[in-house]
N, C-alpha and C. Protein backbone atom coordinates (compact mmCIF):
# COMPACT_ATOMS: atom_id res chain seq x y z
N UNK A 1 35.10 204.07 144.52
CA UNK A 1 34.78 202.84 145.22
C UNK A 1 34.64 201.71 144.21
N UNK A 2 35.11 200.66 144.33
CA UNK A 2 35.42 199.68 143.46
C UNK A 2 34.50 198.55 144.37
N UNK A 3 33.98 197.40 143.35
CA UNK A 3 33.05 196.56 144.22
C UNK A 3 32.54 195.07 142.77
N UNK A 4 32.80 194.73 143.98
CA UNK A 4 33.05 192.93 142.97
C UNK A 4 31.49 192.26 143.69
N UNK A 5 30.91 192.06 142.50
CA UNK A 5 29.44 191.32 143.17
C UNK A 5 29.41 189.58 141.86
N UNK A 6 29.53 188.73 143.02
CA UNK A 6 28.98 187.57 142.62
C UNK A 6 27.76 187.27 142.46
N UNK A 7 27.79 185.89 141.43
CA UNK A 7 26.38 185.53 141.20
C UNK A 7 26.33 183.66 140.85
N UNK A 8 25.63 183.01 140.50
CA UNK A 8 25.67 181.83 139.88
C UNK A 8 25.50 180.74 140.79
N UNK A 9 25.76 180.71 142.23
CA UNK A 9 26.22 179.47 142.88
C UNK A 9 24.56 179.15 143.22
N UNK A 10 25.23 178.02 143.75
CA UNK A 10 23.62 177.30 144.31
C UNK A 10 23.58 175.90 144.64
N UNK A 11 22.63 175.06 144.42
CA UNK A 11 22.45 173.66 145.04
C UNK A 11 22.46 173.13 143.41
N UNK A 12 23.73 171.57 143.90
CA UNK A 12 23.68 170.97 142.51
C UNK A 12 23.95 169.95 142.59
N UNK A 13 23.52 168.48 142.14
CA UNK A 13 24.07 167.28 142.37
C UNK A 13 25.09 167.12 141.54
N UNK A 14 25.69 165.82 142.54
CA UNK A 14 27.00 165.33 142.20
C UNK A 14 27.35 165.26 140.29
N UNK A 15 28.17 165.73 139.87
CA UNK A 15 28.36 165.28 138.31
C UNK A 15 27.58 166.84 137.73
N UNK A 16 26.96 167.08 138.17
CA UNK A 16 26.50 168.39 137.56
C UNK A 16 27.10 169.62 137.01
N UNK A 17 26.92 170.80 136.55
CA UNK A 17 27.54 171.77 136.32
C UNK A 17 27.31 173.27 137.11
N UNK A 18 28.11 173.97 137.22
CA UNK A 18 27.62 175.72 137.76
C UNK A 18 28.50 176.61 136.88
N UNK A 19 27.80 177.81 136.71
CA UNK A 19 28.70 178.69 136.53
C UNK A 19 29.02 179.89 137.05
N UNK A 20 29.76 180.63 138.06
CA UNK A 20 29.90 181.75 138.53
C UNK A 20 30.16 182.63 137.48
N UNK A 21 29.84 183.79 138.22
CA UNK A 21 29.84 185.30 137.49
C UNK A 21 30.39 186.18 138.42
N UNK A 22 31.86 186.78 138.19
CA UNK A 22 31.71 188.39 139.29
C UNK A 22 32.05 188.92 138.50
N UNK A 23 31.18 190.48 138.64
CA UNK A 23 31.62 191.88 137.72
C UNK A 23 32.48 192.80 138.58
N UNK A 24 32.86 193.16 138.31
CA UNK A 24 33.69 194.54 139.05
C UNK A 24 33.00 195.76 138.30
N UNK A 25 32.73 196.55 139.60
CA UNK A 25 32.32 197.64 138.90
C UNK A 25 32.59 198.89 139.83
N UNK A 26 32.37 199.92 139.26
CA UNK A 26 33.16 201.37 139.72
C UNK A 26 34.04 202.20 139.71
N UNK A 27 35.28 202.22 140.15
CA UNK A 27 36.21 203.50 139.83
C UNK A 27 37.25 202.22 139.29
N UNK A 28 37.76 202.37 138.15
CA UNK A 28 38.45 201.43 137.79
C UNK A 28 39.60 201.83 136.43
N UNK A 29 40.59 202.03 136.45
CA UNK A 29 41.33 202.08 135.48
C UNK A 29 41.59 201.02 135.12
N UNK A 30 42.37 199.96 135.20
CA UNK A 30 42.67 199.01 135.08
C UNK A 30 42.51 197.81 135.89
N UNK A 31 42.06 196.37 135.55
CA UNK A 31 42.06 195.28 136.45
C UNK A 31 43.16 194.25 135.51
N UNK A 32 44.30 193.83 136.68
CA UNK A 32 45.26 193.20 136.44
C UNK A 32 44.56 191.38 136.72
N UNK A 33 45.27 190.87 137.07
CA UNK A 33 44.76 189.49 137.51
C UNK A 33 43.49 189.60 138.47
N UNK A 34 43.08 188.11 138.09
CA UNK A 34 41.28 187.76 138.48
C UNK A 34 41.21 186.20 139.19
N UNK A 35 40.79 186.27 140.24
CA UNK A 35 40.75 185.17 140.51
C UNK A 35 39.26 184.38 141.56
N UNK A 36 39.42 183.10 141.72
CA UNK A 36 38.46 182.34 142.08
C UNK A 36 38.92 182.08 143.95
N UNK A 37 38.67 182.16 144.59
CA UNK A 37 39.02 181.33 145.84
C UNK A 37 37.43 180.53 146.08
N UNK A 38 37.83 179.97 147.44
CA UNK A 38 36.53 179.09 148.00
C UNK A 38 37.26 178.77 149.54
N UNK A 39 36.02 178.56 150.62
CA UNK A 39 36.65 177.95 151.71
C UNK A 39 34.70 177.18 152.35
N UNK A 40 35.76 176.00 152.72
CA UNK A 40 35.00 175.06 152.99
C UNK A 40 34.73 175.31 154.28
N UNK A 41 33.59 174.62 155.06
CA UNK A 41 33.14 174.89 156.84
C UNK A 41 34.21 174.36 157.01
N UNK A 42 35.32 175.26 158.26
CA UNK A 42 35.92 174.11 159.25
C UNK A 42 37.46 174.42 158.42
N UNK A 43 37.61 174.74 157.09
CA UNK A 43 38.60 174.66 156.30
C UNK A 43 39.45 176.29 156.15
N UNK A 44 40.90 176.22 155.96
CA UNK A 44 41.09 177.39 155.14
C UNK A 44 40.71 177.77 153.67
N UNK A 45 40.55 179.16 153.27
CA UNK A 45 40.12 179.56 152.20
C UNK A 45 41.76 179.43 151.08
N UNK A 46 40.87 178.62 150.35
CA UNK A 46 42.21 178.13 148.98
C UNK A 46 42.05 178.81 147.76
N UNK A 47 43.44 179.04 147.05
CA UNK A 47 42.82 179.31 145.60
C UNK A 47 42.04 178.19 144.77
N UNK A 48 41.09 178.13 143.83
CA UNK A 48 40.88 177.69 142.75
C UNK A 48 41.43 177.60 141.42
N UNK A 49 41.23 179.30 141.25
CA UNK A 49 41.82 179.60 139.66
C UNK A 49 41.80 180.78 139.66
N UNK A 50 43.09 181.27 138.86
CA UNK A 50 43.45 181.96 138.37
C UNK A 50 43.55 182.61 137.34
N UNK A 51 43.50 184.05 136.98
CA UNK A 51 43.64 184.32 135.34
C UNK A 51 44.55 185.97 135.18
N UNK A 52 45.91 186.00 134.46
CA UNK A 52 45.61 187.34 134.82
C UNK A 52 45.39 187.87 133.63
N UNK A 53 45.59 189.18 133.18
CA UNK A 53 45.19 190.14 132.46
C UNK A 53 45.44 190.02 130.83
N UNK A 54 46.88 188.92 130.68
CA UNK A 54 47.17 188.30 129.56
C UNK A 54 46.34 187.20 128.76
N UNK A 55 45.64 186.74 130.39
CA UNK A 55 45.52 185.41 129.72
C UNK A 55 45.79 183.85 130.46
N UNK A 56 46.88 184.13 131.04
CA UNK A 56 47.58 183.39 131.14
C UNK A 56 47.07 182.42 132.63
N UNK A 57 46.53 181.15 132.85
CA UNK A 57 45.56 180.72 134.05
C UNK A 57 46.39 179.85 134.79
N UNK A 58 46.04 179.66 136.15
CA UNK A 58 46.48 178.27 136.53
C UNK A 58 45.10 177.77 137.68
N UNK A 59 45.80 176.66 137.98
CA UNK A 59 44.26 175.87 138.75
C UNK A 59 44.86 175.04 140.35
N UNK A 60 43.84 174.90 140.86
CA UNK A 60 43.91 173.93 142.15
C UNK A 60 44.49 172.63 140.98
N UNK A 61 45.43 171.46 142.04
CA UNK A 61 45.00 170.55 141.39
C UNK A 61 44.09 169.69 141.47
N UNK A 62 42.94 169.80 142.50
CA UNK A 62 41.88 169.32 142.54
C UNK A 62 40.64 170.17 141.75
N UNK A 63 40.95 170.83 140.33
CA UNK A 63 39.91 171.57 139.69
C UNK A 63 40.67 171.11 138.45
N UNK A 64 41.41 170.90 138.43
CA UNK A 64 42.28 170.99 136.81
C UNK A 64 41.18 169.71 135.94
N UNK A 65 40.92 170.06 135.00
CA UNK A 65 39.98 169.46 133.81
C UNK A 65 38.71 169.48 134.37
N UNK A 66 37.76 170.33 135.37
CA UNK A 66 36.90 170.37 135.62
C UNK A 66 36.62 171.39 135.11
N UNK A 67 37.31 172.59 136.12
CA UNK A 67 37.07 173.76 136.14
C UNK A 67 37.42 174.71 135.10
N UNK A 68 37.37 175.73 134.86
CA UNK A 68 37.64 176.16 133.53
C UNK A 68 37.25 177.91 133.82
N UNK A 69 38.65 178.80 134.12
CA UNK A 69 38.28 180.31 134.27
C UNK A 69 38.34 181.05 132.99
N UNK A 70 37.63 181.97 133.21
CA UNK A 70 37.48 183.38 131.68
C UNK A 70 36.77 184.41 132.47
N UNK A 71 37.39 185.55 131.24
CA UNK A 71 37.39 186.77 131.93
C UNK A 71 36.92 187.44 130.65
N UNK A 72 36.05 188.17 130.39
CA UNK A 72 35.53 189.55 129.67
C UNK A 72 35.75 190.67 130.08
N UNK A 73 36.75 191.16 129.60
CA UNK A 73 37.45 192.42 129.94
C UNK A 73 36.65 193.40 129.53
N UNK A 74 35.93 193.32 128.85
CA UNK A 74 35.13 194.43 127.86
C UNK A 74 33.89 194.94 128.90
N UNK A 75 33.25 193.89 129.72
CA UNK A 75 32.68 193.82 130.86
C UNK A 75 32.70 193.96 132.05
N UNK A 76 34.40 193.54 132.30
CA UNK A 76 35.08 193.47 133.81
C UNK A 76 34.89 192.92 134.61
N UNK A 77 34.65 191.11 133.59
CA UNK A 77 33.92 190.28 134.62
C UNK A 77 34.53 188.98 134.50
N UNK A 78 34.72 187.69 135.20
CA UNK A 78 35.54 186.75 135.16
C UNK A 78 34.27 185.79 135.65
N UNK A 79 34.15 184.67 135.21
CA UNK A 79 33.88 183.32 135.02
C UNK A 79 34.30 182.48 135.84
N UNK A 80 33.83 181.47 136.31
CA UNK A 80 34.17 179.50 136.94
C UNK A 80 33.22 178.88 136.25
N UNK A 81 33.24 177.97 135.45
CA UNK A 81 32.57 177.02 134.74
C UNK A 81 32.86 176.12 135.55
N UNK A 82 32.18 175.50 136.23
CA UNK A 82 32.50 174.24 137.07
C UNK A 82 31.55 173.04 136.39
N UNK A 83 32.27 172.36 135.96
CA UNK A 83 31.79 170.56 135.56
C UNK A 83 32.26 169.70 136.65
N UNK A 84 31.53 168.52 136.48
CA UNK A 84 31.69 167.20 136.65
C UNK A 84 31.87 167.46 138.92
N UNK A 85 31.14 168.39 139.06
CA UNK A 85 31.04 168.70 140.51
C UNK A 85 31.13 168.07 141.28
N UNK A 86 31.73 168.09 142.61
CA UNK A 86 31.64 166.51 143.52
C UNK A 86 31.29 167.28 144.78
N UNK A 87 30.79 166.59 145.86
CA UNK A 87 30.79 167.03 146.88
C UNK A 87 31.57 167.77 147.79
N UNK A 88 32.88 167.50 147.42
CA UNK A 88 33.85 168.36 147.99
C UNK A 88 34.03 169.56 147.75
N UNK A 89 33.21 169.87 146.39
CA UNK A 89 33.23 171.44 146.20
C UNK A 89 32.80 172.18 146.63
N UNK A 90 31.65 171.72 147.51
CA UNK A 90 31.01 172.68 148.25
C UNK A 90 31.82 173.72 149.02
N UNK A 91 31.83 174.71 149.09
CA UNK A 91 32.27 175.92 149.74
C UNK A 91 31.63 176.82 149.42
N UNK A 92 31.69 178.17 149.70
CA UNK A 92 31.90 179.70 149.38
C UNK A 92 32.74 179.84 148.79
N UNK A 93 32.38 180.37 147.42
CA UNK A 93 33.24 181.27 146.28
C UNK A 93 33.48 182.00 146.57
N UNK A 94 34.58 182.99 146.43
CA UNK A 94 34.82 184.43 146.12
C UNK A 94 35.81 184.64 145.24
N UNK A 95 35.06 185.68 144.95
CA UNK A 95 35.69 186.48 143.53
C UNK A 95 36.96 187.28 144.46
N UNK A 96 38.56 187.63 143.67
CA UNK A 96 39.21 188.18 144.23
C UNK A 96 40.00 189.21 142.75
N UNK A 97 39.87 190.58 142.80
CA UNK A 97 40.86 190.84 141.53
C UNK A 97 41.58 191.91 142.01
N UNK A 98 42.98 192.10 141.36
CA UNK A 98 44.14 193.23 141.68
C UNK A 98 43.25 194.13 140.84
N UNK A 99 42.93 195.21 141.32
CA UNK A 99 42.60 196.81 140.15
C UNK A 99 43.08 197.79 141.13
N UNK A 100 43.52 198.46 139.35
CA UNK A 100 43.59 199.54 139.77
C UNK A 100 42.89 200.92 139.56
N UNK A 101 42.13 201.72 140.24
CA UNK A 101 41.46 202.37 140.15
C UNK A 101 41.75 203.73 139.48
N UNK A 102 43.22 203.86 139.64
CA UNK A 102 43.48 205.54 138.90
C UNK A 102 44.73 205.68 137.90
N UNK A 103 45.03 204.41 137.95
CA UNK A 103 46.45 204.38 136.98
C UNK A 103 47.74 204.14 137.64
N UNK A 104 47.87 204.30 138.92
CA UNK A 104 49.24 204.41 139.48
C UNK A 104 49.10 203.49 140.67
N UNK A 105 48.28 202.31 140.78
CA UNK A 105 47.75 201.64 141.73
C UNK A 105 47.42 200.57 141.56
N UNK A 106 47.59 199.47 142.54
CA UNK A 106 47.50 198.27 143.08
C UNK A 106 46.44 197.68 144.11
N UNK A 107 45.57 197.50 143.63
CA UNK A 107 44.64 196.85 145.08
C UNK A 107 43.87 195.70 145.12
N UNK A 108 43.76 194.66 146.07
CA UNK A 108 43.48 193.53 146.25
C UNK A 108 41.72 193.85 146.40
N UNK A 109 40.91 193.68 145.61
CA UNK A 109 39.47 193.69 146.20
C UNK A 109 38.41 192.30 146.25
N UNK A 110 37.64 191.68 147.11
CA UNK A 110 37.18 190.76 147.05
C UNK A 110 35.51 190.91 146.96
N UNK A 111 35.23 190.00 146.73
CA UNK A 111 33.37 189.95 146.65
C UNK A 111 33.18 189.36 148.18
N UNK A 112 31.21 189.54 147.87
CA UNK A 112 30.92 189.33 149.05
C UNK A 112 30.49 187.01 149.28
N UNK A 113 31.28 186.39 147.82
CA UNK A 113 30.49 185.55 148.17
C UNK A 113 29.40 184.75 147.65
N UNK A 114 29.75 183.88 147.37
CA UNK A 114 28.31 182.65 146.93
C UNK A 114 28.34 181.47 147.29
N UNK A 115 27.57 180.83 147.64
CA UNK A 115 27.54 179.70 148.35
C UNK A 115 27.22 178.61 147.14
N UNK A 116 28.20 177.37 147.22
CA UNK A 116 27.85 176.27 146.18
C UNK A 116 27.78 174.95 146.63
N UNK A 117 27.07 174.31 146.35
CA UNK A 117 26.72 173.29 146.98
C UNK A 117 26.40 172.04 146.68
N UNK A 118 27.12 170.90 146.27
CA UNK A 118 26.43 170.11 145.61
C UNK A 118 26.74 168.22 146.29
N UNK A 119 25.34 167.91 146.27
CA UNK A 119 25.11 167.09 147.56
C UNK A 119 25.08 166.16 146.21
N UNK A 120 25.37 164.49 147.70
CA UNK A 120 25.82 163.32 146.46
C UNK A 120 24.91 162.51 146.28
């Protein structure tokens, strides 16, 4: 059983900073790409950011020079540094990563979730 638990979000004024945390933890051979989503009340759930296993990231373009993803592989855990915050960010995070649990496998697993919030 494989299981992605968030952490970090919360209440933050405008211009401020956050930083998320999800670990993956459990049956895990390998975790390929790592990523950020969010969905706003009322809204569909969008990517943020991206990272996969190389390295290699991309971003909303409404996060690009804010936001900033990393991943500690050594840990099995991926990062959102969020600066310069605006109200629009508010949503629910979730953590989303491809692992694979036994070597010969592919699977999409998500967290349960953090709520971020930052009023103007």
């Amino acid at each position: 059983q494989v299981q992605l638990v968030e952490s970090g979000g919360g209440l933050v004024q405008a211009g401020g900073s956050l930083r998320l945390s999800c670990a993956a933890s459990g049956r895990i051979y390998r975790i390929n790409a790592m990523r950020w989503y969010r969905q706003a009340p009322g809204k569909q759930r969008e990517l943020v950011a991206a990272m996969t296993s190389g390295g290699t990231t991309n971003y909303a373009d409404s996060v690009k020079g804010r936001f900033t993803i990393s991943r500690d592989n050594a840990k099995n855990t991926v990062y959102l540094q969020m600066n310069s915050l605006k109200p629009e960010d508010t949503a629910v995070y979730y953590c989303n990563a491809d692992i694979d649990p036994v070597g010969y496998m592919n699977r999409g697993y998500w967290g349960q979730g953090t709520q971020v919030t930052v009023s103007s």
